[in-house]
Every structure is written in structure tokens, then in C-alpha cells.
Protein backbone atom coordinates (compact mmCIF):
# COMPACT_ATOMS: atom_id res chain seq x y z
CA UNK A 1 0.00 0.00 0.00
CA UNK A 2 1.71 3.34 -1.00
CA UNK A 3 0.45 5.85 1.65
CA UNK A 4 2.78 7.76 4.13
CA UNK A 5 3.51 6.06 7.13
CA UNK A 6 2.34 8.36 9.25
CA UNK A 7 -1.27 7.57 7.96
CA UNK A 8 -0.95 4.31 9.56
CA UNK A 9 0.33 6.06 13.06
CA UNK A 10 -3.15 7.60 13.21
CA UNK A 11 -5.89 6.89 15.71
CA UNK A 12 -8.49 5.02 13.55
CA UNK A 13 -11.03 7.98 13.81
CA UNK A 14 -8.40 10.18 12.56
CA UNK A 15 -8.26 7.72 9.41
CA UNK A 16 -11.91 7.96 8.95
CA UNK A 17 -12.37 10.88 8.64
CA UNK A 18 -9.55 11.54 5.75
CA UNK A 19 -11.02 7.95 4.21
CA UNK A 20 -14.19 10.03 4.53
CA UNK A 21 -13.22 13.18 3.35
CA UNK A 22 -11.46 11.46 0.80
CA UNK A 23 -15.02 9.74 -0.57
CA UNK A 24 -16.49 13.73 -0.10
CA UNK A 25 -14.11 14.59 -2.73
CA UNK A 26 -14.33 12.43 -5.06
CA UNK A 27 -18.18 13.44 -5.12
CA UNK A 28 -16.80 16.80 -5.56
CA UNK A 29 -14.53 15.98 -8.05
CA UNK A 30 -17.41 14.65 -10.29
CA UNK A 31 -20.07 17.50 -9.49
CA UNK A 32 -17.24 19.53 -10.58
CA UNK A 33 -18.06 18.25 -14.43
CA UNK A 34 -20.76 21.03 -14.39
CA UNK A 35 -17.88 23.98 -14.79
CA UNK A 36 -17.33 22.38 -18.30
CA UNK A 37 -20.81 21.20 -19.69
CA UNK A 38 -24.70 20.97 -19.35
CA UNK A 39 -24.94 18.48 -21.53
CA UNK A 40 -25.72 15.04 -20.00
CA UNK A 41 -24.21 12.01 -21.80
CA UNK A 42 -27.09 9.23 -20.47
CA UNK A 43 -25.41 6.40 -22.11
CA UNK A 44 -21.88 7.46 -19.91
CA UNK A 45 -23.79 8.49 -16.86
CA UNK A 46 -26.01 5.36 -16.82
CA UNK A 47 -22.94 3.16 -17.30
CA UNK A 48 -20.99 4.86 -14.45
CA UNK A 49 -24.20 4.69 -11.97
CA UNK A 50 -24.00 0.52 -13.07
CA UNK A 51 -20.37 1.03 -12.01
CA UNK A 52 -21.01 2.64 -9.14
CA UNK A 53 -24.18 -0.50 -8.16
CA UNK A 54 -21.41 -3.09 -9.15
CA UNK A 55 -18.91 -1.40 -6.75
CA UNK A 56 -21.25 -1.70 -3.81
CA UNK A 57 -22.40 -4.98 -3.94
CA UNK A 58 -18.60 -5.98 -4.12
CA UNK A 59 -17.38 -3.97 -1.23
CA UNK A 60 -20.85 -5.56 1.07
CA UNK A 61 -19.62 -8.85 0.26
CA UNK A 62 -15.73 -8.89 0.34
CA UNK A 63 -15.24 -5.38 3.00
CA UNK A 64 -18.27 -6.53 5.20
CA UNK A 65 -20.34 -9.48 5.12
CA UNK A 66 -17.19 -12.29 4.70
CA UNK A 67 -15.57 -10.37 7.63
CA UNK A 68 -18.94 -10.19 9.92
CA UNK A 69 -19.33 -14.39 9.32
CA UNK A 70 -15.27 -14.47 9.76
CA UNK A 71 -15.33 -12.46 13.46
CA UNK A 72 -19.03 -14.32 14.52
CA UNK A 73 -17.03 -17.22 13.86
CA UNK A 74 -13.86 -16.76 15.57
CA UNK A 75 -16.04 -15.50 19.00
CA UNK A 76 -17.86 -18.40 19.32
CA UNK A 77 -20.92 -16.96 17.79
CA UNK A 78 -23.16 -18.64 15.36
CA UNK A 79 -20.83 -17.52 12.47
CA UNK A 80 -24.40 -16.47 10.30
CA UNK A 81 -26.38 -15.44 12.91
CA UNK A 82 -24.76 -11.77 13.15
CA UNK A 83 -24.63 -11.18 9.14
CA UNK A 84 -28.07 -11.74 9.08
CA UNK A 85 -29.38 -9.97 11.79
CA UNK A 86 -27.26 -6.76 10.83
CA UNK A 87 -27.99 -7.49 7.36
CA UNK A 88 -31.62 -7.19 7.93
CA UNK A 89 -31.16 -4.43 9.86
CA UNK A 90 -29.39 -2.62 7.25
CA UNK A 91 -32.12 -2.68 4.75
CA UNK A 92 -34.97 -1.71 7.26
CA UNK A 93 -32.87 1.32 8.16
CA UNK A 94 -32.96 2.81 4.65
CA UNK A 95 -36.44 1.57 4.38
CA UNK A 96 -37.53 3.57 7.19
CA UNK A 97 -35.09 6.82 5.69
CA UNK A 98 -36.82 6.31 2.60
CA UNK A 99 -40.30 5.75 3.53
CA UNK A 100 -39.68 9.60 5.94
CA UNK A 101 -37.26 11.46 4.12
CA UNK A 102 -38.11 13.19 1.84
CA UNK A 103 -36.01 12.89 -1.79
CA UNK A 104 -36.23 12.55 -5.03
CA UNK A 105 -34.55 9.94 -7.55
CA UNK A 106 -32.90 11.38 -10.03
CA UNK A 107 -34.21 11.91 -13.67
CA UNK A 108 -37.87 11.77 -11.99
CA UNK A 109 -40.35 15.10 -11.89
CA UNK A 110 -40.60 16.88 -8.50
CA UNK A 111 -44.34 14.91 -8.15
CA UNK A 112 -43.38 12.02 -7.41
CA UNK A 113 -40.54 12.90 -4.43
CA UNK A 114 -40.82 10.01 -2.00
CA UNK A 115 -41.10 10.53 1.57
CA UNK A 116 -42.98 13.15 3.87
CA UNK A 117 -44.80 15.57 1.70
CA UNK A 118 -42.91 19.07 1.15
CA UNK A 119 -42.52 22.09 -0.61
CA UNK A 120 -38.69 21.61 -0.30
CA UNK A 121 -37.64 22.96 -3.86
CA UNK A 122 -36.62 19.68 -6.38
CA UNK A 123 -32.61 20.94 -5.54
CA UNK A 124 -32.85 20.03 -1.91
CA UNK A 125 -34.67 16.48 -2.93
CA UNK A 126 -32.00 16.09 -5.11
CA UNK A 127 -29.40 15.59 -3.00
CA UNK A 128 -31.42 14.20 0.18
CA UNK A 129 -31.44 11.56 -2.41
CA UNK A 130 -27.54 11.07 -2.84
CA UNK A 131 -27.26 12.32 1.11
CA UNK A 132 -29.21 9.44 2.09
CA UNK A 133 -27.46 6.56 0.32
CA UNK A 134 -24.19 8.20 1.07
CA UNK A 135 -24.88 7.66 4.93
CA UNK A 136 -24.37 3.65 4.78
CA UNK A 137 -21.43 4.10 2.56
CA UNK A 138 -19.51 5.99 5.23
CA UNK A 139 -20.43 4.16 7.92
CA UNK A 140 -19.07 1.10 6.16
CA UNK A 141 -15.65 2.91 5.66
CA UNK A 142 -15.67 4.47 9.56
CA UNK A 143 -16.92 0.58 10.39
CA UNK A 144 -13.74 -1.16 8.93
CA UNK A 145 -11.44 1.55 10.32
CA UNK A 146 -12.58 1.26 13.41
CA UNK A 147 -12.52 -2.87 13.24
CA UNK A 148 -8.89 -2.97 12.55
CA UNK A 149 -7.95 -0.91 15.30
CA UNK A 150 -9.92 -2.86 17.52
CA UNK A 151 -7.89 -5.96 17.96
CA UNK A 152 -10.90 -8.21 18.32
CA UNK A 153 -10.59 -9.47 14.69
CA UNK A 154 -7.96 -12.72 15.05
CA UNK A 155 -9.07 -13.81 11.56
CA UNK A 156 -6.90 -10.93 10.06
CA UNK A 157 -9.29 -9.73 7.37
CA UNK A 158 -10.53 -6.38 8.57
CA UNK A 159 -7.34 -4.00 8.23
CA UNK A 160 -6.34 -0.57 7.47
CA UNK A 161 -5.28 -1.83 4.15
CA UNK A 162 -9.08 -3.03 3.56
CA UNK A 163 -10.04 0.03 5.05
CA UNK A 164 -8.28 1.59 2.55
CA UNK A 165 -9.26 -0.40 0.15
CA UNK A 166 -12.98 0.55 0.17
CA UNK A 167 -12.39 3.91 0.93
CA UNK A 168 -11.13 3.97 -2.85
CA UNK A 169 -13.42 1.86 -4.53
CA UNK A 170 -16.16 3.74 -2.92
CA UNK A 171 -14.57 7.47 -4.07
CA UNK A 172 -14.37 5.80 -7.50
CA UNK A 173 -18.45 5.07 -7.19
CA UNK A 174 -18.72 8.45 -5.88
CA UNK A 175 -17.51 9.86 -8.90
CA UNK A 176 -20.79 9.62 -11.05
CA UNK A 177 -22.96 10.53 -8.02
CA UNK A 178 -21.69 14.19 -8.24
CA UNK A 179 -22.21 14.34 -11.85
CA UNK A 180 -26.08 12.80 -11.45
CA UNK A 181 -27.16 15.31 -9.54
CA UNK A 182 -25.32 19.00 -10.67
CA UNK A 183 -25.75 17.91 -14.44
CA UNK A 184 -29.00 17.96 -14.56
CA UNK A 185 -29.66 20.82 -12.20
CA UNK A 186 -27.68 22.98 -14.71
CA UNK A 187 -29.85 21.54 -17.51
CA UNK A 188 -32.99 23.02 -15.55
CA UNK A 189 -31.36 26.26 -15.50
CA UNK A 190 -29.26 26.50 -12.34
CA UNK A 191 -26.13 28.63 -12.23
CA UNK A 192 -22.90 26.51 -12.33
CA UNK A 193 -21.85 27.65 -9.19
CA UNK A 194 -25.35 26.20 -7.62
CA UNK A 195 -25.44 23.39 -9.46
CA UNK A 196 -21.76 22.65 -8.42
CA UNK A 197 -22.53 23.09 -4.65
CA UNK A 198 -25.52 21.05 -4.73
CA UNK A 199 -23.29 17.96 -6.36
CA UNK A 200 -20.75 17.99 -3.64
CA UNK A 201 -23.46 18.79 -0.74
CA UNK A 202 -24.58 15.06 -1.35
CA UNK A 203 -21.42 13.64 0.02
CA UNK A 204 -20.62 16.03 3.22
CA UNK A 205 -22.26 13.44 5.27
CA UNK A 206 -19.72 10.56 4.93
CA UNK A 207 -16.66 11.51 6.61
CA UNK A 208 -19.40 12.25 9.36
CA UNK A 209 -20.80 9.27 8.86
CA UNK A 210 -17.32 7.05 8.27
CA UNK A 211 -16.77 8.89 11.85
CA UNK A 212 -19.51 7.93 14.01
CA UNK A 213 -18.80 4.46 12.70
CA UNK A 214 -15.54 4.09 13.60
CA UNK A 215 -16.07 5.36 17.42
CA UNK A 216 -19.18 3.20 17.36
CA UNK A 217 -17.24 -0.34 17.05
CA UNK A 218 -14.35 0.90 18.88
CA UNK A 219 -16.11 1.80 22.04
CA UNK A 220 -18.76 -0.70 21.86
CA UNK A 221 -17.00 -3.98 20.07
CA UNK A 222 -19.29 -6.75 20.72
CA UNK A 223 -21.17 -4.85 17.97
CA UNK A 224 -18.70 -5.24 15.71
CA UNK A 225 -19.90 -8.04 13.53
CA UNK A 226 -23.43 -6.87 13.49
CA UNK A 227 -22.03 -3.40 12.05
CA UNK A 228 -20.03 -4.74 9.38
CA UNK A 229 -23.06 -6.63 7.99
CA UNK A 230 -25.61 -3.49 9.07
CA UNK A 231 -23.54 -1.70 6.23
CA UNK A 232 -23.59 -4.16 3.75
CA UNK A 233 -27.68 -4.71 4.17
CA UNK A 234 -28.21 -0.98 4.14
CA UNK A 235 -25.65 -0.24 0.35
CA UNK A 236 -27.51 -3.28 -1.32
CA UNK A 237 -30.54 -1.64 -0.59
CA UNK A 238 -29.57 1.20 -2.19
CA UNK A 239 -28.06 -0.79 -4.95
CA UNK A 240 -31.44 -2.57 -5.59
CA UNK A 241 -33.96 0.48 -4.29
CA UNK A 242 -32.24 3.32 -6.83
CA UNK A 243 -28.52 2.56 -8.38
CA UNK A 244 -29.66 -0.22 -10.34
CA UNK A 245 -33.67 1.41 -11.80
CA UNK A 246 -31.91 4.59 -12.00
CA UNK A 247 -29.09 3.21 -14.33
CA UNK A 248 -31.77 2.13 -16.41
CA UNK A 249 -33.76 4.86 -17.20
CA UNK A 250 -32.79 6.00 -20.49
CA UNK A 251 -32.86 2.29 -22.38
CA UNK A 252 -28.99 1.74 -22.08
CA UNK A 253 -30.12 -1.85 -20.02
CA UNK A 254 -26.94 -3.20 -21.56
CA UNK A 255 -24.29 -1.27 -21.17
CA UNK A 256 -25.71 -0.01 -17.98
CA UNK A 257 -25.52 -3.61 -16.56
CA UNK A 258 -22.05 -4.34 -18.03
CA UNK A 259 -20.79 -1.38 -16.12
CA UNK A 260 -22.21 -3.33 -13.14
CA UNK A 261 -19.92 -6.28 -13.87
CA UNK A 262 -16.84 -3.69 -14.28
CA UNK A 263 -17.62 -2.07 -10.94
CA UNK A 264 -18.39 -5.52 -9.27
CA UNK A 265 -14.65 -6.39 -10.97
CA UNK A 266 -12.38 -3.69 -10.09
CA UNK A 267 -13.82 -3.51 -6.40
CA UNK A 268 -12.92 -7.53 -5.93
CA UNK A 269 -9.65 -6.87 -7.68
CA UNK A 270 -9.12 -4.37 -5.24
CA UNK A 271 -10.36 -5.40 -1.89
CA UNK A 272 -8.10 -8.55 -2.36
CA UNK A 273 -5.22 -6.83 -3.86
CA UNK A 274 -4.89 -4.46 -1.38
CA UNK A 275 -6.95 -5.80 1.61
């Protein structure tokens, strides 16, 4: 792994938050797009937002859910029992955010926002979209920083390098997310500058996030298995709930679900690479 040492020296909330910030920026970094066109390429984006489903579904299985059964395991615990449960638990979470938040998916008209009824302006659902599938995916970076600091993992597989590891292949994902939502707020007339904003605003809450999970397993780490896999359950809902009909959209089913299989690829390639 080619990072400074002194990265390594840090106390594990320390590294969330940069593996966090890092993540934030990359969101930034694609939002940022909107300084250069309006235009919205839908075969490109809908490829990238397959990337970005194919990424996640990766990083639940190899980052989260093979480590949860792996630590279960090695504490005596029914090794399934905790993926499961925190699975589970996952998915109802976002189910819950999703049923009260209100948002709105992109490429859909302001009517049919999900969540609490609002007069919140179709901006502000925009992101509360991105912001709310953003949440798991820091939490699962804060989760495995906070894991390998904690000691209580004999089997080995949840380390900074990991950490790392998803940190980047999430940031990658991250990428497109910024695009999806300042492109097309520019195409409806917002001022770059707005439109720019609005992209990156979507990702301020995961070095938050990758934070609060990080001090979560290290102060409390019987939970530690159950948080890996409560992660995992809450990204693959996302996957399923918007990544996936959302890279669909515009009748590019193909390529959208080949860039699935990329992002699926490169985030296996690098979880055991570099994990």
C-alpha cells in the first residue's frame, strides 16, 4: 500500500475521517463536471451509476459481510447469525429513511418525491437523495477503520489496508454521483456555481458518517460483527432500491448492466489486492 507512514500512526477515527473526506471529494470531483458542460451524456452516466451498483455490492460482500461471518465465527458466535441480523437491519434502516425522508430519484419530476410531503424545492430532494445513500457508505468505511484498530478481529481480514481499500473503490463510485445530480440541475437552469454546490453537498455526510462508525465499534466492540453486515444490508438496498432502476432509465439496459460487472470487478480486484 503506498500511503505515508504516518497515515498508519493515526488513531483510527483520525483515518476515517480523511477515508471520509477522501469519498467527499471524489463526489466533488465529479459534481465539478458542471464547470465544463450541461450536456448530460445518459449512455456514460447510466454506465458509471451501473459502475457505481457493481462497486457496492462488491465492497458488502468482500469489506463486510465475509468479515462479519469471519469475526461471529472466531467469538464463538453462530458464524451467520450476526450477518443476518445486521444485514436485515441494514435494509430496514434505509427503508424507514426512505419511507420519511423526503427525496427525489434522479431523472424523476418533483411529483413524485418520496417521503414526507414538502414544498422543499426539487434541488434540496436532489441531493437528500444522494445524502441518504451516502450515509451507509460511510459508515461502512468508519466501520472497517474502526474494526482494525480494535484488535478483536484474530481472523486478520478487517485491516487498514481493507479500510483503505474501500475507501477507494467507494470514491471511485462516488464519482458519477456528483455528476447525477449537478448535471442535470444545470440543464434546468441553475447557475454553475449552484449546481456545483448542490453535487458535492450530497457527500458532506460521509466523513461524518465514516466517523460515528468508527467510534461506534471501537467503544462498543461486541457490535462489531453486526455493524459490518448493518452496512452491507443498508448499500444493497440502495443498490437494488435506486442505483440499479436509475441506471436504467434512459434504455442503455446493456451497457448499464455491463458497467455493473466492471464495478463488481475492479472492487474484488481491489479489496483482495490491497486488503
Amino acid at each position: 500500500m503506498i500511503l505515508p507512514q504516518w497515515f498508519f500512526e493515526l488513531n483510527p477515527i483520525a483515518q476515517s475521517l480523511m477515508g471520509g473526506l477522501f469519498t467527499w471529494g471524489l463526489t466533488a470531483l465529479g459534481a465539478a463536471l458542471v464547470f465544463f458542460t450541461k450536456k448530460v451524456n445518459y449512455t456514460l452516466l447510466d454506465s458509471m451509476m451501473g459502475f457505481a451498483a457493481g462497486v457496492m455490492i462488491a465492497a458488502s460482500v468482500w469489506s463486510l459481510i465475509i468479515p462479519s461471518i469471519d469475526m461471529a465465527e472466531a467469538q464463538g458466535i453462530i458464524s451467520w447469525l450476526p450477518a443476518v441480523i445486521g444485514f436485515l437491519t441494514g435494509g430496514l434502516f434505509l427503508r424507514v429513511c426512505d419511507h420519511y425522508l423526503p427525496h427525489l430519484h434522479i431523472g424523476l419530476p418533483k411529483d413524485e418525491a418520496e417521503g414526507i410531503p414538502t414544498k422543499w424545492r426539487r434541488s434540496t430532494l436532489l441531493v437528500l437523495a444522494i445524502t441518504l445513500h451516502n450515509i451507509p457508505e460511510g459508515l461502512a468505511v468508519g466501520v472497517l477503520f474502526g474494526a482494525a484498530a480494535s484488535g478483536v478481529d484474530p481472523t486478520g481480514t478487517a485491516t487498514v489496508a481493507a479500510a483503505i481499500a474501500l475507501a477507494l473503490g467507494i470514491g471511485i463510485q462516488n464519482f458519477p454521483e456528483g455528476t447525477a445530480v449537478s448535471m442535470p440541475l444545470r440543464r434546468d437552469g441553475m447557475s454553475v456555481g449552484k449546481s456545483f454546490w448542490y453535487g458535492q453537498l450530497s457527500g458532506v455526510v460521509e466523513p461524518v458518517s465514516a466517523v460515528i462508525g468508527a467510534a461506534a465499534v471501537i467503544f462498543v466492540q461486541p457490535i462489531l460483527p453486526y455493524a459490518l453486515a448493518f452496512a452491507a444490508g443498508a448499500m444493497i438496498y440502495v443498490v437494488i432500491e435506486e442505483l440499479i432502476p436509475e441506471s436504467q432509465q434512459h434504455g442503455n439496459t446493456d451497457i448499464a448492466t455491463l458497467g455493473t460487472m466492471v464495478g463488481f470487478s475492479v472492487m474484488m480486484v481491489l479489496d483482495v489486492a490491497l486488503g
